[in-house]
Protein backbone atom coordinates (compact mmCIF):
# COMPACT_ATOMS: atom_id res chain seq x y z
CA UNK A 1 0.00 0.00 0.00
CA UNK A 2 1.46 3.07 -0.44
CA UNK A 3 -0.12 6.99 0.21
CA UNK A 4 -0.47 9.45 -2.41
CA UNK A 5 -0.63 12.79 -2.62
CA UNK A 6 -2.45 14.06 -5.70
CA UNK A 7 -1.40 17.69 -6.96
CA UNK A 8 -3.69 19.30 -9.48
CA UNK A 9 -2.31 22.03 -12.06
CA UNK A 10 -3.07 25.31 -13.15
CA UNK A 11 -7.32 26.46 -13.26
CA UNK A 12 -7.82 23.31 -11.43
CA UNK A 13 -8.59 21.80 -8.51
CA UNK A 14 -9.08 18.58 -6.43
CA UNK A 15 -12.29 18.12 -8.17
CA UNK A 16 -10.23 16.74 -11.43
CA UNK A 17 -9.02 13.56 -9.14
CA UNK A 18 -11.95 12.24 -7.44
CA UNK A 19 -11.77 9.18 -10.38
CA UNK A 20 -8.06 8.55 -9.29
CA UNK A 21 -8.87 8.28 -5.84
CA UNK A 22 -11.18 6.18 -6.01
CA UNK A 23 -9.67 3.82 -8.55
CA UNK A 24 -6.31 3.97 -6.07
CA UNK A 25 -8.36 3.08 -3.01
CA UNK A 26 -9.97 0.13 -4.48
CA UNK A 27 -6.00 -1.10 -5.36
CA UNK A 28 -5.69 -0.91 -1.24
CA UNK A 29 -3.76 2.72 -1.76
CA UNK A 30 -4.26 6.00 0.24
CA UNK A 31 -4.71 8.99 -2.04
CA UNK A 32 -5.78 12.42 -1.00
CA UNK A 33 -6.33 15.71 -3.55
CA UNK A 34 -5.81 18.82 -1.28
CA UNK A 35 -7.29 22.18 -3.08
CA UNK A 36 -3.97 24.31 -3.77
CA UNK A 37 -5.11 27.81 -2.39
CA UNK A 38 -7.29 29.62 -3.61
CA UNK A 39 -8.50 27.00 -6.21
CA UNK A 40 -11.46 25.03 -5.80
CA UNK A 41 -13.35 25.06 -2.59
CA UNK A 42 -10.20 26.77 -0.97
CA UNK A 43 -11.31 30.63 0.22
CA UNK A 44 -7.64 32.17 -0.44
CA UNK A 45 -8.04 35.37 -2.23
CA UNK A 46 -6.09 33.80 -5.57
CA UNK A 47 -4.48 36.71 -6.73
CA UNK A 48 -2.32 36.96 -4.09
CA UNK A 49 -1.30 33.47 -4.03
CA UNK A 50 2.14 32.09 -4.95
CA UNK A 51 4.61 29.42 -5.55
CA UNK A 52 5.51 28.93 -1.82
CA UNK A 53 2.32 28.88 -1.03
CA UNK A 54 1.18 25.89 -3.14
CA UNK A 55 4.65 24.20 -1.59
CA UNK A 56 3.62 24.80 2.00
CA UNK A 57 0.16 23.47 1.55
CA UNK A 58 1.20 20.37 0.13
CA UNK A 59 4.13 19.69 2.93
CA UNK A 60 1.40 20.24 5.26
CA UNK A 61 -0.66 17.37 3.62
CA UNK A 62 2.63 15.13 3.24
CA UNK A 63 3.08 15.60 7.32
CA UNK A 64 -0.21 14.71 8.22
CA UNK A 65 0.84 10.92 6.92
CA UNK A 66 3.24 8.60 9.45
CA UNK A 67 4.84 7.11 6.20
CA UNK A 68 6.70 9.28 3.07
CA UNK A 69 4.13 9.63 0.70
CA UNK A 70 3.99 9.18 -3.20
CA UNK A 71 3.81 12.80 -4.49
CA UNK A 72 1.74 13.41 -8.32
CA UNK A 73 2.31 16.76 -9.88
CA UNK A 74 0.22 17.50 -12.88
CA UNK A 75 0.90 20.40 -15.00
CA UNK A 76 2.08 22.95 -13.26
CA UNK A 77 1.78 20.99 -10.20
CA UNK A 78 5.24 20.01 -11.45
CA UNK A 79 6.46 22.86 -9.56
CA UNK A 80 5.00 22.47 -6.28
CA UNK A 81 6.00 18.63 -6.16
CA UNK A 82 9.21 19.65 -6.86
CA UNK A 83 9.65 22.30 -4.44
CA UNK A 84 7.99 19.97 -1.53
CA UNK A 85 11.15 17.47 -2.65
CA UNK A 86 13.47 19.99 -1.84
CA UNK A 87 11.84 21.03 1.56
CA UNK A 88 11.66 17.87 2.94
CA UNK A 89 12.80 15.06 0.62
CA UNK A 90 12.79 12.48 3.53
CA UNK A 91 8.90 12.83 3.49
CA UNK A 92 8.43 11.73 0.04
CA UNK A 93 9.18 8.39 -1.49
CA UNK A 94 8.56 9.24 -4.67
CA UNK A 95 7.89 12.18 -7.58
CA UNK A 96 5.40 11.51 -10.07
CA UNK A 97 5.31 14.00 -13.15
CA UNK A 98 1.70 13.35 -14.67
CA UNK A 99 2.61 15.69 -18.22
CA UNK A 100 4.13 18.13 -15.55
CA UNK A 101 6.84 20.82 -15.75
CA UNK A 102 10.29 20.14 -13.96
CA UNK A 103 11.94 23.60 -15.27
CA UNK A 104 15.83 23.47 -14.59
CA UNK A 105 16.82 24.78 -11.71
CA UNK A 106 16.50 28.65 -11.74
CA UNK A 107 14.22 28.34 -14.50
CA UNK A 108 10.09 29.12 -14.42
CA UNK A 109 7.00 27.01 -15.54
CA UNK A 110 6.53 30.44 -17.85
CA UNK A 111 10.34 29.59 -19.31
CA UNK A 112 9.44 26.38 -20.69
CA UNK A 113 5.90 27.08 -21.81
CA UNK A 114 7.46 29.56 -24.07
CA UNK A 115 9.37 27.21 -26.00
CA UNK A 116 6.43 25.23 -26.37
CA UNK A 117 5.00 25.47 -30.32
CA UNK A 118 2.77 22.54 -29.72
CA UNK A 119 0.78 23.84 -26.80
CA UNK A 120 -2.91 25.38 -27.67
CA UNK A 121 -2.96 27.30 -24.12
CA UNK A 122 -0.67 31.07 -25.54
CA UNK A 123 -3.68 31.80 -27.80
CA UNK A 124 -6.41 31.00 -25.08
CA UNK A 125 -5.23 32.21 -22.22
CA UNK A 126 -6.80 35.51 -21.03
CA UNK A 127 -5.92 37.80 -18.15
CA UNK A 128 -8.27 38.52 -15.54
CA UNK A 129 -8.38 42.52 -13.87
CA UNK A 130 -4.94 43.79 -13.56
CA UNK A 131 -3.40 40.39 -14.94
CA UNK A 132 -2.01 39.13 -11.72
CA UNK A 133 -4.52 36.59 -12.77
CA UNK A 134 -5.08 34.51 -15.51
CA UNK A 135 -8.16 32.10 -17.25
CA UNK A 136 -8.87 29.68 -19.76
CA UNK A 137 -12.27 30.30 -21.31
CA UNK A 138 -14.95 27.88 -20.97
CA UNK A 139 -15.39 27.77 -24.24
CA UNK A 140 -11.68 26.75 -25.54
CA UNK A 141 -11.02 24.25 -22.58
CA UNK A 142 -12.16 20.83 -24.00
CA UNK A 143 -10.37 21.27 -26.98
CA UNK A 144 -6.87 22.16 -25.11
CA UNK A 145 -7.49 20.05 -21.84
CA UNK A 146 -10.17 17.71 -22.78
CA UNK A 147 -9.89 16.34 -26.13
CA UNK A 148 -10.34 12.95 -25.25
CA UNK A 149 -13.09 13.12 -22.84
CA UNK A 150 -16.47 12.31 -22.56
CA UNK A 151 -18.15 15.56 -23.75
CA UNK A 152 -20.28 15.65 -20.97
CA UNK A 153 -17.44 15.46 -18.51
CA UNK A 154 -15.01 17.65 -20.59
CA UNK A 155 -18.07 20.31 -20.14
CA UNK A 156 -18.35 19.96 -17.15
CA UNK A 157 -14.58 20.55 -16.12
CA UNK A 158 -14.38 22.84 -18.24
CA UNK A 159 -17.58 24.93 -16.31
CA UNK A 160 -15.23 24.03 -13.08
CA UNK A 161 -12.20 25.63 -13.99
CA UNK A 162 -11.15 28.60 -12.13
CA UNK A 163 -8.21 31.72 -12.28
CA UNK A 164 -4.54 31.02 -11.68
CA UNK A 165 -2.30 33.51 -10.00
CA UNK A 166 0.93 34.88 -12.37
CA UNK A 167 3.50 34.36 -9.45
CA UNK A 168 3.81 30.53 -9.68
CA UNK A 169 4.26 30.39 -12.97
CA UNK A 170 6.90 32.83 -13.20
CA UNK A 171 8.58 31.94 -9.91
CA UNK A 172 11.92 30.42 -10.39
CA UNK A 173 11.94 26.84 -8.88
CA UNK A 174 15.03 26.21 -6.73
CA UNK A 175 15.88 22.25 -6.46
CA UNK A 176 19.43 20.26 -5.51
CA UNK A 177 20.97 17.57 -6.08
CA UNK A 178 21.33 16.65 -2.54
CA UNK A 179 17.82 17.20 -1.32
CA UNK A 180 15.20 16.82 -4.62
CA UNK A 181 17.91 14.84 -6.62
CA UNK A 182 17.95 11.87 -3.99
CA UNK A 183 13.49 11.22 -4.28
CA UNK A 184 12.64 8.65 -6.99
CA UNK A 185 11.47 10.33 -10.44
CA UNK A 186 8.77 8.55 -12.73
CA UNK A 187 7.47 10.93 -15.93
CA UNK A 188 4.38 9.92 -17.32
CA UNK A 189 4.02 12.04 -20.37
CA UNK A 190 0.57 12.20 -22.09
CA UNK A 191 1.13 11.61 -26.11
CA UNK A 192 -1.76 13.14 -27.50
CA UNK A 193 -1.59 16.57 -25.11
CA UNK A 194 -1.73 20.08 -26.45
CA UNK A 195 -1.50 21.87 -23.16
CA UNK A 196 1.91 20.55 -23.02
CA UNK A 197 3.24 19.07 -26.40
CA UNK A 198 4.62 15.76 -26.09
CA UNK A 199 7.77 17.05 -27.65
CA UNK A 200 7.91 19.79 -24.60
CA UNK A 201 7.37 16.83 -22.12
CA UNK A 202 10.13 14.76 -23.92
CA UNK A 203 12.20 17.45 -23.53
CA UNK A 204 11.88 17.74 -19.80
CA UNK A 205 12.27 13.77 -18.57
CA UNK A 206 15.37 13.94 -21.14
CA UNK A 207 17.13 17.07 -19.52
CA UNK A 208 16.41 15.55 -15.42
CA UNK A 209 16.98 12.08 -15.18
CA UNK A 210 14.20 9.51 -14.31
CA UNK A 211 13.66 6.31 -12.86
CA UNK A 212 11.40 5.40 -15.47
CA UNK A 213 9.34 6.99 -18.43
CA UNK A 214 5.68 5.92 -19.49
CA UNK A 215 3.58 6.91 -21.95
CA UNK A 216 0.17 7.04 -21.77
CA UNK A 217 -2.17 7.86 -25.36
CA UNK A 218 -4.15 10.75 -23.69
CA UNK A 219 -5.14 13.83 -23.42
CA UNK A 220 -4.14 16.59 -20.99
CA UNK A 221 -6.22 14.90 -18.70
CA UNK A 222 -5.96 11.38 -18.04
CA UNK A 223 -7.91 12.03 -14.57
CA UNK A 224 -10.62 12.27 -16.22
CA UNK A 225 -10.74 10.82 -19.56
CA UNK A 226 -9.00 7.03 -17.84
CA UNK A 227 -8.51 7.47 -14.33
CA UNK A 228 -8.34 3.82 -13.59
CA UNK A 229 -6.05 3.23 -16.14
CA UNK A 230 -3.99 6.29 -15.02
CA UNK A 231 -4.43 4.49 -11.11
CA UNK A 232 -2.94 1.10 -12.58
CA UNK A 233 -0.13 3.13 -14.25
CA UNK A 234 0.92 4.85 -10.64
CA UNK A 235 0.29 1.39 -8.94
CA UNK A 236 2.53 -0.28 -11.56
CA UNK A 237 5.50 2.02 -11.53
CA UNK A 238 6.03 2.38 -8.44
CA UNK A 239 6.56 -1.47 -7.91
């Protein structure tokens, strides 16, 4: 059995797991989804959330557990696993990068996405008020995030989805060798994704190296479009 901690990305929240969870607790896992702040049901005033943040709310969750827990970063949950590795790497037993962003050291989420050609989210994406926050219209989100979905459920996440604060995605993301570098690494990388092109994900598992690499014909959004296929891909790796 082992406990995971389920990190959601950018206009998401905890919502977007419930399938995983469920599929991982009838395998005999533990998996929890914790609402980053100021997404989902979390009250935070978002636009003045950032990158440490998300980090310090996920520790939290990862101390709550007697045992190192299994740590999934989607998306720009990437970041926030990664940072939680380098704050207390003996609490996790292993990273898992579900299409994720691991920028190099120094480097922001908003560094990579720009080298991205493949990704449908630079023409979508909208700021909201003064542009310390950001949105993905309703109306654009199946296609980028959802493409292989049910279309009742890829309308209905898309209804769910919420603002992201600037600051985490532009934060520079500090990791070591001697703290992050020692946690187990598993990529999964989503080959039919155009949030984050499959050549952009390739790019990342071949510049940090990994444990292990799977590839999963999906979406964006496995979560939702196979969860129990994405919660016997997490069992199966990590064995």
């Amino acid at each position: 059995m082992a406990n995971f901690v389920l990190v959601h990305g950018a206009w998401h929240g905890a919502w977007c797991w419930a399938g995983v969870v469920e599929a991982l607790g009838a395998a005999g896992h533990r998996a929890v989804a914790p609402d980053l702040p100021g997404h989902g049901d979390d009250p935070r005033p978002v636009e003045s959330v950032t990158l440490d943040d998300y980090a310090e709310r996920v520790r939290a969750v990862c101390e709550e557990h007697a045992e190192p827990v299994v740590l999934v970063g989607h998306s720009m949950g990437g970041v926030v696993i990664t940072r939680v590795a380098e704050l207390v790497p003996d609490r996790v037993a292993a990273l898992v990068y579900l299409a994720a962003f691991l920028p190099a050291p120094g480097h922001s989420v908003l560094d990579v996405a720009a080298r991205d050609q493949g990704s449908r989210i630079p023409a979508s994406l909208q700021p909201v008020g003064d542009g310390a926050t950001t949105i993905i219209p309703e109306d654009r989100a199946a296609a980028i995030f959802y493409a292989d979905c049910d279309p009742a459920v890829a309308a209905e996440a898309a209804r769910r989805l919420g603002p992201t604060p600037m600051q985490p995605l532009v934060a520079p993301v500090e990791y070591s060798a001697e703290r992050f570098g020692r946690v187990r690494r598993v990529y999964i990388q989503c080959n039919r994704d155009e949030a984050i092109s499959p050549a952009i994900q390739q790019e990342i598992h071949e510049a940090t190296p990994f444990e292990r690499v799977v590839r999963l014909d999906s979406s964006h959004s496995p979560f939702l479009s196979m969860p129990r296929t994405l919660a016997q891909t997490l069992d199966s790796v990590l064995k």
